[in-house]
PDB file of N, CA and C in Angstrom:
ATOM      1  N   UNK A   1      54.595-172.690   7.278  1.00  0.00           N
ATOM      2  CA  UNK A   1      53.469-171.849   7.638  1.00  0.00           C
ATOM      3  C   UNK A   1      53.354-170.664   6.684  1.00  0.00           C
ATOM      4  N   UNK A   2      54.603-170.201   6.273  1.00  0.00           N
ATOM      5  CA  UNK A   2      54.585-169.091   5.235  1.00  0.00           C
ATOM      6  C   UNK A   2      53.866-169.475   4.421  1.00  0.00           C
ATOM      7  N   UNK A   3      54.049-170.294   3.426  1.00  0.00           N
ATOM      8  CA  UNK A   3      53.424-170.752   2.405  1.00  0.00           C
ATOM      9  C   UNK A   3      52.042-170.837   2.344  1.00  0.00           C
ATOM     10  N   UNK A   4      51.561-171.490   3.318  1.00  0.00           N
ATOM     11  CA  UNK A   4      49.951-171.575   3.477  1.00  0.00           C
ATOM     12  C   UNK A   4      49.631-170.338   3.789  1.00  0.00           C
ATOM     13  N   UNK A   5      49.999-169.131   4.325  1.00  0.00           N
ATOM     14  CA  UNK A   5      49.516-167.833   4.233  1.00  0.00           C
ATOM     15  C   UNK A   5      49.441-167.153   3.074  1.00  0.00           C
ATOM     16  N   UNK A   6      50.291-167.233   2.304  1.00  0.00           N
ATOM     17  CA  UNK A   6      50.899-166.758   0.985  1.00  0.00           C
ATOM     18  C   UNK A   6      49.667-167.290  -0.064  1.00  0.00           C
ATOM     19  N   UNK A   7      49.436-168.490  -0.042  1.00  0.00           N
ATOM     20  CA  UNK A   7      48.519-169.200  -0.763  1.00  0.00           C
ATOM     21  C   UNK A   7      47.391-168.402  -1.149  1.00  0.00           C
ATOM     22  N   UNK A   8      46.848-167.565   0.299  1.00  0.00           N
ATOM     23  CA  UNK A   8      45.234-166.938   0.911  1.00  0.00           C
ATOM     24  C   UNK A   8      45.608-165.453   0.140  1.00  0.00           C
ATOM     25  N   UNK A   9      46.669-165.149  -0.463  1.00  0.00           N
ATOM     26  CA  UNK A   9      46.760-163.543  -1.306  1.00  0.00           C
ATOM     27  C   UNK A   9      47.085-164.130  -2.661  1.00  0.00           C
ATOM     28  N   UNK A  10      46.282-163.045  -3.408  1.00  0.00           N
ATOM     29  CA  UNK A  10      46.434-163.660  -4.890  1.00  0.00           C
ATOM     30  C   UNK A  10      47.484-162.159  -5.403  1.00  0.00           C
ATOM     31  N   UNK A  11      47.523-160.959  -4.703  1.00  0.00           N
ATOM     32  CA  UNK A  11      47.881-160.323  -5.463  1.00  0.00           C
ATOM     33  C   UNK A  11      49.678-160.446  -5.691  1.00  0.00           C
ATOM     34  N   UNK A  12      50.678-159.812  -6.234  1.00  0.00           N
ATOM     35  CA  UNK A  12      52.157-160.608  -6.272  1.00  0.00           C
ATOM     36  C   UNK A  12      52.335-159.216  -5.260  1.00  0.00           C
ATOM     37  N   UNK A  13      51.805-157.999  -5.153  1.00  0.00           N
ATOM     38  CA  UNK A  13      52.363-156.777  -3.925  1.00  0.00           C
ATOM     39  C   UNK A  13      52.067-156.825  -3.042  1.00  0.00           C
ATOM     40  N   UNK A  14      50.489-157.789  -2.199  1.00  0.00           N
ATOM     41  CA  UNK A  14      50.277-158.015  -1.221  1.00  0.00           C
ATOM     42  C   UNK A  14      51.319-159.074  -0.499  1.00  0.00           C
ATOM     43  N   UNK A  15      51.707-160.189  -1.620  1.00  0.00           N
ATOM     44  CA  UNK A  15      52.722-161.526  -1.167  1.00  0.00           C
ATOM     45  C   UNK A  15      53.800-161.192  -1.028  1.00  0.00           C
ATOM     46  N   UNK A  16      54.420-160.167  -1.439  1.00  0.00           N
ATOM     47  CA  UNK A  16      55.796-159.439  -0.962  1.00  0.00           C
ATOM     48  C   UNK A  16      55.805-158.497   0.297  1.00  0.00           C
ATOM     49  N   UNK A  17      54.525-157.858   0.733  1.00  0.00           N
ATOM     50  CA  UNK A  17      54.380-157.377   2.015  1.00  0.00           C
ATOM     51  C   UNK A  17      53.718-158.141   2.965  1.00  0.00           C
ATOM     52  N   UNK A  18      53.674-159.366   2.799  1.00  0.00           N
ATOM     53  CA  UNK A  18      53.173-160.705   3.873  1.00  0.00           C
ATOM     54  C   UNK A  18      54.322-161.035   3.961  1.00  0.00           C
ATOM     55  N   UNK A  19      55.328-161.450   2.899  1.00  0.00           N
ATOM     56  CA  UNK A  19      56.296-161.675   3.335  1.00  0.00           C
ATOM     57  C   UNK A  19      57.198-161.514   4.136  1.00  0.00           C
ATOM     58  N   UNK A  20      57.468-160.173   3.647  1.00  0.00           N
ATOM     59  CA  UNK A  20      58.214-158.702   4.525  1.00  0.00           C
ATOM     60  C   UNK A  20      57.824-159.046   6.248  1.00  0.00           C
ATOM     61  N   UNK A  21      56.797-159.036   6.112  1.00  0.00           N
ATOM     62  CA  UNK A  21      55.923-158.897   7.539  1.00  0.00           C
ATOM     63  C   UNK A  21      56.416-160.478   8.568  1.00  0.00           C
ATOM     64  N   UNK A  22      56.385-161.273   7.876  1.00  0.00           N
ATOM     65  CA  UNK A  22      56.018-162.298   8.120  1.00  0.00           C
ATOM     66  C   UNK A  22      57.773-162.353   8.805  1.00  0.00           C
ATOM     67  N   UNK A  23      58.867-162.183   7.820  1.00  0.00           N
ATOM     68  CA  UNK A  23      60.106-162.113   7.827  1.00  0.00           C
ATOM     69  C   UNK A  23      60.671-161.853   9.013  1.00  0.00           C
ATOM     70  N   UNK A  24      60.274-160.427   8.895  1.00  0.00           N
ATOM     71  CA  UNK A  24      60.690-159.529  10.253  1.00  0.00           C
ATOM     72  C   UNK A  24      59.862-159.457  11.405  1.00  0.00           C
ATOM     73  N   UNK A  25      58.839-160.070  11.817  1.00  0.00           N
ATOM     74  CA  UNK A  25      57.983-160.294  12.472  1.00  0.00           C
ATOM     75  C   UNK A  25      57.552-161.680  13.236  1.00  0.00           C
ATOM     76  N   UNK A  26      57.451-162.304  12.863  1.00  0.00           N
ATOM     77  CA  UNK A  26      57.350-163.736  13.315  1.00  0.00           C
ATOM     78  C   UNK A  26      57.703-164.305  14.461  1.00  0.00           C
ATOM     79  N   UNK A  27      59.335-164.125  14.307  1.00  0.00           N
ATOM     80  CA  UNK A  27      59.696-164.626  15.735  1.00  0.00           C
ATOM     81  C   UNK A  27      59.459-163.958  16.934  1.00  0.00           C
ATOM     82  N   UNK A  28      59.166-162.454  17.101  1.00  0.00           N
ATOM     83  CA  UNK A  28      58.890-161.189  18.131  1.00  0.00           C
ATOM     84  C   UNK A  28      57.823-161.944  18.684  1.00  0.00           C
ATOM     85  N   UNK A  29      56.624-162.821  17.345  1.00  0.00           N
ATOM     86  CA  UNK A  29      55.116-162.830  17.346  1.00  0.00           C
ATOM     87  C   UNK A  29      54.811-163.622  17.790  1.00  0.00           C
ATOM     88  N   UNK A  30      56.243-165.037  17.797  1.00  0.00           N
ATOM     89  CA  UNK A  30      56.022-166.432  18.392  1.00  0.00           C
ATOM     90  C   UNK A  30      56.353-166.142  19.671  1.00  0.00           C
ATOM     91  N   UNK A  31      57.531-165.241  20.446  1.00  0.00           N
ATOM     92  CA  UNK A  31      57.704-165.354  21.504  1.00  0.00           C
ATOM     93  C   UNK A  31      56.938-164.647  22.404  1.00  0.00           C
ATOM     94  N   UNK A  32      55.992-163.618  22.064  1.00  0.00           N
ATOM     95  CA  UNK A  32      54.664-163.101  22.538  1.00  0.00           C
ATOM     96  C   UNK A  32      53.807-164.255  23.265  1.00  0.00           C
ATOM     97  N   UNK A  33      53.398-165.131  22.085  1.00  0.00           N
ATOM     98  CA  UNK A  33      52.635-166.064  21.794  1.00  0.00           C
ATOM     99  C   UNK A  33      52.889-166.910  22.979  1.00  0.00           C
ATOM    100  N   UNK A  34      53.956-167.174  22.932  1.00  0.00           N
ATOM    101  CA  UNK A  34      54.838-168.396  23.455  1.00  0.00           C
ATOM    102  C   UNK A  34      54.750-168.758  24.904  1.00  0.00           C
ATOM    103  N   UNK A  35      54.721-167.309  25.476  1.00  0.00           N
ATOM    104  CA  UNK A  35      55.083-166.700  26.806  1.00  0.00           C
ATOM    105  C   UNK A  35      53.792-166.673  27.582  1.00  0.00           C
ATOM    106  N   UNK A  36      52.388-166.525  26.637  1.00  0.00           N
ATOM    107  CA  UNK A  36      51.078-166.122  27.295  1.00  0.00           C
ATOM    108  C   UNK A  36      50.733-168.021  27.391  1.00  0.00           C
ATOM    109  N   UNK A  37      51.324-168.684  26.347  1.00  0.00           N
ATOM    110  CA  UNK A  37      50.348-170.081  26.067  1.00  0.00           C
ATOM    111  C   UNK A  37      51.431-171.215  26.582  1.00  0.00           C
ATOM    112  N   UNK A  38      52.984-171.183  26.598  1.00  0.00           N
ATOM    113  CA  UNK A  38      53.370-172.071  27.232  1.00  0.00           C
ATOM    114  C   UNK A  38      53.568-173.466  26.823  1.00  0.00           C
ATOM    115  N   UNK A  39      53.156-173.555  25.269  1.00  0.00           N
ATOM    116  CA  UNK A  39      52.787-174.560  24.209  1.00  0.00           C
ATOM    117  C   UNK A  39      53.246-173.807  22.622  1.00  0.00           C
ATOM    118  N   UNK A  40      54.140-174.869  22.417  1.00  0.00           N
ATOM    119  CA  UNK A  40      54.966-174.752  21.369  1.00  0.00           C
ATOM    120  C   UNK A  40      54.182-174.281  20.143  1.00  0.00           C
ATOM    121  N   UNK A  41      53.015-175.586  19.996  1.00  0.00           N
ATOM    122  CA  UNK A  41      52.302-175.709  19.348  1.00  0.00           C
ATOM    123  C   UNK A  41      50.775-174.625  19.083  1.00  0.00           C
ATOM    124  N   UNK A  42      50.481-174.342  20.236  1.00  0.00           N
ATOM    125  CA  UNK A  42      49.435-173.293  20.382  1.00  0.00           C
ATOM    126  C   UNK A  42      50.051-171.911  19.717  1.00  0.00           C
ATOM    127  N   UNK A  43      50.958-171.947  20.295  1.00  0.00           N
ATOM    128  CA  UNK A  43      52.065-170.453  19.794  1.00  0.00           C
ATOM    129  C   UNK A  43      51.740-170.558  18.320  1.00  0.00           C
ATOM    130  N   UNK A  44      52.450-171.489  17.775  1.00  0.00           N
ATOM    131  CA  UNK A  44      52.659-171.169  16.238  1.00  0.00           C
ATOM    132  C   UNK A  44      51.227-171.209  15.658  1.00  0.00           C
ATOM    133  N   UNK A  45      50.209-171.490  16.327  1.00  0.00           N
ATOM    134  CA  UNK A  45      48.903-171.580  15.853  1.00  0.00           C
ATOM    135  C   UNK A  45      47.956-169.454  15.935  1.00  0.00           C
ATOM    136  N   UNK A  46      48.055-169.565  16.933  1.00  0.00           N
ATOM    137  CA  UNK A  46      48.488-168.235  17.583  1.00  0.00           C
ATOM    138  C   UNK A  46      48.673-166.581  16.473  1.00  0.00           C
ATOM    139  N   UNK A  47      50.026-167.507  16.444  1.00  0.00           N
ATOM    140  CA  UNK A  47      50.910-166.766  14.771  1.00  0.00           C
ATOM    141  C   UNK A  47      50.162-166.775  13.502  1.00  0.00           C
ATOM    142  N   UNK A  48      49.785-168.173  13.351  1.00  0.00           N
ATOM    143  CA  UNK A  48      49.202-168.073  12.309  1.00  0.00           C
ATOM    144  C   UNK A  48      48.033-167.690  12.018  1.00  0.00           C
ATOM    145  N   UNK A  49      47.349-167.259  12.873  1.00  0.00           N
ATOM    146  CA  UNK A  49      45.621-167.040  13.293  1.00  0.00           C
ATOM    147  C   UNK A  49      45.563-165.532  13.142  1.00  0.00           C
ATOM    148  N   UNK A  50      47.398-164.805  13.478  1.00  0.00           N
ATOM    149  CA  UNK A  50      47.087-163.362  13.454  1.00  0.00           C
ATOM    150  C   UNK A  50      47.404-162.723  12.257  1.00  0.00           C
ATOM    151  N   UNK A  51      48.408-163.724  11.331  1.00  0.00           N
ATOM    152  CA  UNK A  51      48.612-163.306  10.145  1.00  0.00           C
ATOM    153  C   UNK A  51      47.274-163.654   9.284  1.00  0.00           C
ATOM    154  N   UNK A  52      47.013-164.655   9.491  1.00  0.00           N
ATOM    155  CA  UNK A  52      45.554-164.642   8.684  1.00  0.00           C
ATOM    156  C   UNK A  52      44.765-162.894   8.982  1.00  0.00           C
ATOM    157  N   UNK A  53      44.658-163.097  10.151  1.00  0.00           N
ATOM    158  CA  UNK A  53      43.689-161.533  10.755  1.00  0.00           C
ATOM    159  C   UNK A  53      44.315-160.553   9.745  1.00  0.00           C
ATOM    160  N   UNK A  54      45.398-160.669   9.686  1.00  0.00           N
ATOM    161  CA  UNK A  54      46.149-159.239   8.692  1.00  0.00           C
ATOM    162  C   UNK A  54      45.906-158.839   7.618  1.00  0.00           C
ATOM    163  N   UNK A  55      45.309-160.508   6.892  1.00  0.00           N
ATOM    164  CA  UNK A  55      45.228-160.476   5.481  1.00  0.00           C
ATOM    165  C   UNK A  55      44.290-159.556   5.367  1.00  0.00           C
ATOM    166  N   UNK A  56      43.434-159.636   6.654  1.00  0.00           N
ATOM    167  CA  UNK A  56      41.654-158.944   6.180  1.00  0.00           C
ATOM    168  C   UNK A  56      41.893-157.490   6.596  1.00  0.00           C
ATOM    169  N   UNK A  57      43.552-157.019   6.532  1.00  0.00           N
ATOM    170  CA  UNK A  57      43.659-155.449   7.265  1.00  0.00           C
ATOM    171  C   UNK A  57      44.456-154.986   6.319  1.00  0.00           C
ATOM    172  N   UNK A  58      45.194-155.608   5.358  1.00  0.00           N
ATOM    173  CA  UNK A  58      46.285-155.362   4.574  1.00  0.00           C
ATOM    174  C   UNK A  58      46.673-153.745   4.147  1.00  0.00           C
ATOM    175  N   UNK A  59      45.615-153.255   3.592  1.00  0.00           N
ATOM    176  CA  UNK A  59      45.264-152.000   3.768  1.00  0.00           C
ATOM    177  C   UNK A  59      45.462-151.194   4.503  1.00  0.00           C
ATOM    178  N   UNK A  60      45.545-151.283   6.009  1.00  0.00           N
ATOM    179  CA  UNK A  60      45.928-150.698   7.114  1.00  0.00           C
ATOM    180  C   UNK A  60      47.511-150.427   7.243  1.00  0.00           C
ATOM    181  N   UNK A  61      48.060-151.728   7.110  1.00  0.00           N
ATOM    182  CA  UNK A  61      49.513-152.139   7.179  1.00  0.00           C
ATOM    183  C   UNK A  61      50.248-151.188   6.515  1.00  0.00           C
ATOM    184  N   UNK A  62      49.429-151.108   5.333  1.00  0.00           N
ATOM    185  CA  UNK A  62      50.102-149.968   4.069  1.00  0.00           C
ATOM    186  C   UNK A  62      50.746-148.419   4.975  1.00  0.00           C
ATOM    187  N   UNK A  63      49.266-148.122   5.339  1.00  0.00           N
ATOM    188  CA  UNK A  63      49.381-146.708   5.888  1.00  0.00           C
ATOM    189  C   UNK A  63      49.912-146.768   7.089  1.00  0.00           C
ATOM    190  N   UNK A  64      50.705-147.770   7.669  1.00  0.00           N
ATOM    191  CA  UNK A  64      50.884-147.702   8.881  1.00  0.00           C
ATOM    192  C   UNK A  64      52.964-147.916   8.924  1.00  0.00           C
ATOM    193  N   UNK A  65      53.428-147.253   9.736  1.00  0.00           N
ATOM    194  CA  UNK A  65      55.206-146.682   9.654  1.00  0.00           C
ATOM    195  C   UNK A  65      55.561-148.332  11.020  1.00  0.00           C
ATOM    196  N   UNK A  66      56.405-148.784  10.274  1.00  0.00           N
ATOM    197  CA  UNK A  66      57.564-149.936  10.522  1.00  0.00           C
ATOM    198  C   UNK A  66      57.012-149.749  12.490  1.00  0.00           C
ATOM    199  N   UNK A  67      57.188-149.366  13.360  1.00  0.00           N
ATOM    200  CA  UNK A  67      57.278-149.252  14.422  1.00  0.00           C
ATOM    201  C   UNK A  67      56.040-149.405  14.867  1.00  0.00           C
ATOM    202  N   UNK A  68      55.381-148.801  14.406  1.00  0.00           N
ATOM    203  CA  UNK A  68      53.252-148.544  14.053  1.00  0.00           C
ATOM    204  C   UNK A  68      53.068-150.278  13.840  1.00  0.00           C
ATOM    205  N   UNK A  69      53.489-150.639  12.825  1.00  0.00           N
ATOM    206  CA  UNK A  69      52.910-152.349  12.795  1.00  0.00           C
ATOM    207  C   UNK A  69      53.382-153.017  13.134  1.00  0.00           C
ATOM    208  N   UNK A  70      54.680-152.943  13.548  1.00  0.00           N
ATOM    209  CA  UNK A  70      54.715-153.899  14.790  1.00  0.00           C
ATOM    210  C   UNK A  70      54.050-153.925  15.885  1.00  0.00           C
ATOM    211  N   UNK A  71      54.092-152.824  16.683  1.00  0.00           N
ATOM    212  CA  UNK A  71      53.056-153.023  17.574  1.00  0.00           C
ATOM    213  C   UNK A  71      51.578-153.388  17.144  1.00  0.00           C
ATOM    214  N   UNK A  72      51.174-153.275  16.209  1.00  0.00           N
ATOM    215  CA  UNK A  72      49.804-153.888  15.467  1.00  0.00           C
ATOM    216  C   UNK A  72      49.690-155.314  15.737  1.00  0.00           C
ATOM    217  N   UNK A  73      50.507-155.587  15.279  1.00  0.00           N
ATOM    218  CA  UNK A  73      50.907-157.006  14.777  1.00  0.00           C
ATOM    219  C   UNK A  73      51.224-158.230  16.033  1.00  0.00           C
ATOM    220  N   UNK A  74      51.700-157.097  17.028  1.00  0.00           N
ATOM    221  CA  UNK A  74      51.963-157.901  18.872  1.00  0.00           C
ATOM    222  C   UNK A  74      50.799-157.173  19.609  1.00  0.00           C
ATOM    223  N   UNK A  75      49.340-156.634  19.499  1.00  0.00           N
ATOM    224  CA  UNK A  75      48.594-156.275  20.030  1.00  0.00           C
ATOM    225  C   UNK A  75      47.805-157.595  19.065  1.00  0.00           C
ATOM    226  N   UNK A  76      47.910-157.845  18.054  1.00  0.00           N
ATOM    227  CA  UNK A  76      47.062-159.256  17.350  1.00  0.00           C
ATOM    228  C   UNK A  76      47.380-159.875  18.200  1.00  0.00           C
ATOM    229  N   UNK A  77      48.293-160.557  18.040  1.00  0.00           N
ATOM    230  CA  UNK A  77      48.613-162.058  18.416  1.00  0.00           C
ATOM    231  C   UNK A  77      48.560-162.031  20.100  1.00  0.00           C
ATOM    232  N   UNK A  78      48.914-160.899  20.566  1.00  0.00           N
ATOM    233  CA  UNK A  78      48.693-161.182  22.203  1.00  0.00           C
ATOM    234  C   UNK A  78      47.480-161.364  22.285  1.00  0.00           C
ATOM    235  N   UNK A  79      45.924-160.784  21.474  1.00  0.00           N
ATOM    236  CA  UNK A  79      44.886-161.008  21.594  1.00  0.00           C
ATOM    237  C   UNK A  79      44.097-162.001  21.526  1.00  0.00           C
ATOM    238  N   UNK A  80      44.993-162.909  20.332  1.00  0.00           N
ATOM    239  CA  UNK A  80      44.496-164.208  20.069  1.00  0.00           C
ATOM    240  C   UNK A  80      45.245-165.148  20.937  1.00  0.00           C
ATOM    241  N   UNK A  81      46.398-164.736  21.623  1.00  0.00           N
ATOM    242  CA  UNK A  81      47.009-165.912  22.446  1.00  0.00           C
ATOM    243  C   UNK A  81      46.241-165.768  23.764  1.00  0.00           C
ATOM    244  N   UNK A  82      45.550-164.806  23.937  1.00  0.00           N
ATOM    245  CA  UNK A  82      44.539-164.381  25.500  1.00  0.00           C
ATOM    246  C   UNK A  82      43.217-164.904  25.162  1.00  0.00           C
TER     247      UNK A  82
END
């Protein structure tokens, strides 16, 4: 799933902070996911629907402190798993 996100940024500083994100984030994002939908499969869809959303915020992420985007990032995906 990384990969196909990674694909959608061309820049090499945006793909190291998708990464980052993606890294330390993911699993918090699947078990959010996981918990509202109950489907393995929906979950990781879920995930991937909110990292896409990010790409189009990236900018935000920047200005925003480690604790700040996480909760960003589990106010996404709970939104798209609702």
């Amino acid at each position: 799933m990384l990969s196909a996100i990674l694909s959608m940024v061309s820049d090499e500083t945006d793909k190291e902070l998708v990464r980052s994100l993606y890294e330390n984030n993911e699993q918090l994002m699947y078990n959010i996911a996981y918990n509202i939908l109950h489907n393995r499969s929906d979950a990781e869809d879920a995930v991937q629907d909110a990292f896409v959303s990010v790409l189009n915020h990236l900018e935000k992420i920047r200005e925003i402190n480690c604790n700040e985007t996480r909760f960003y990032l589990v106010i996404i995906v709970k939104n798209i798993s609702l």
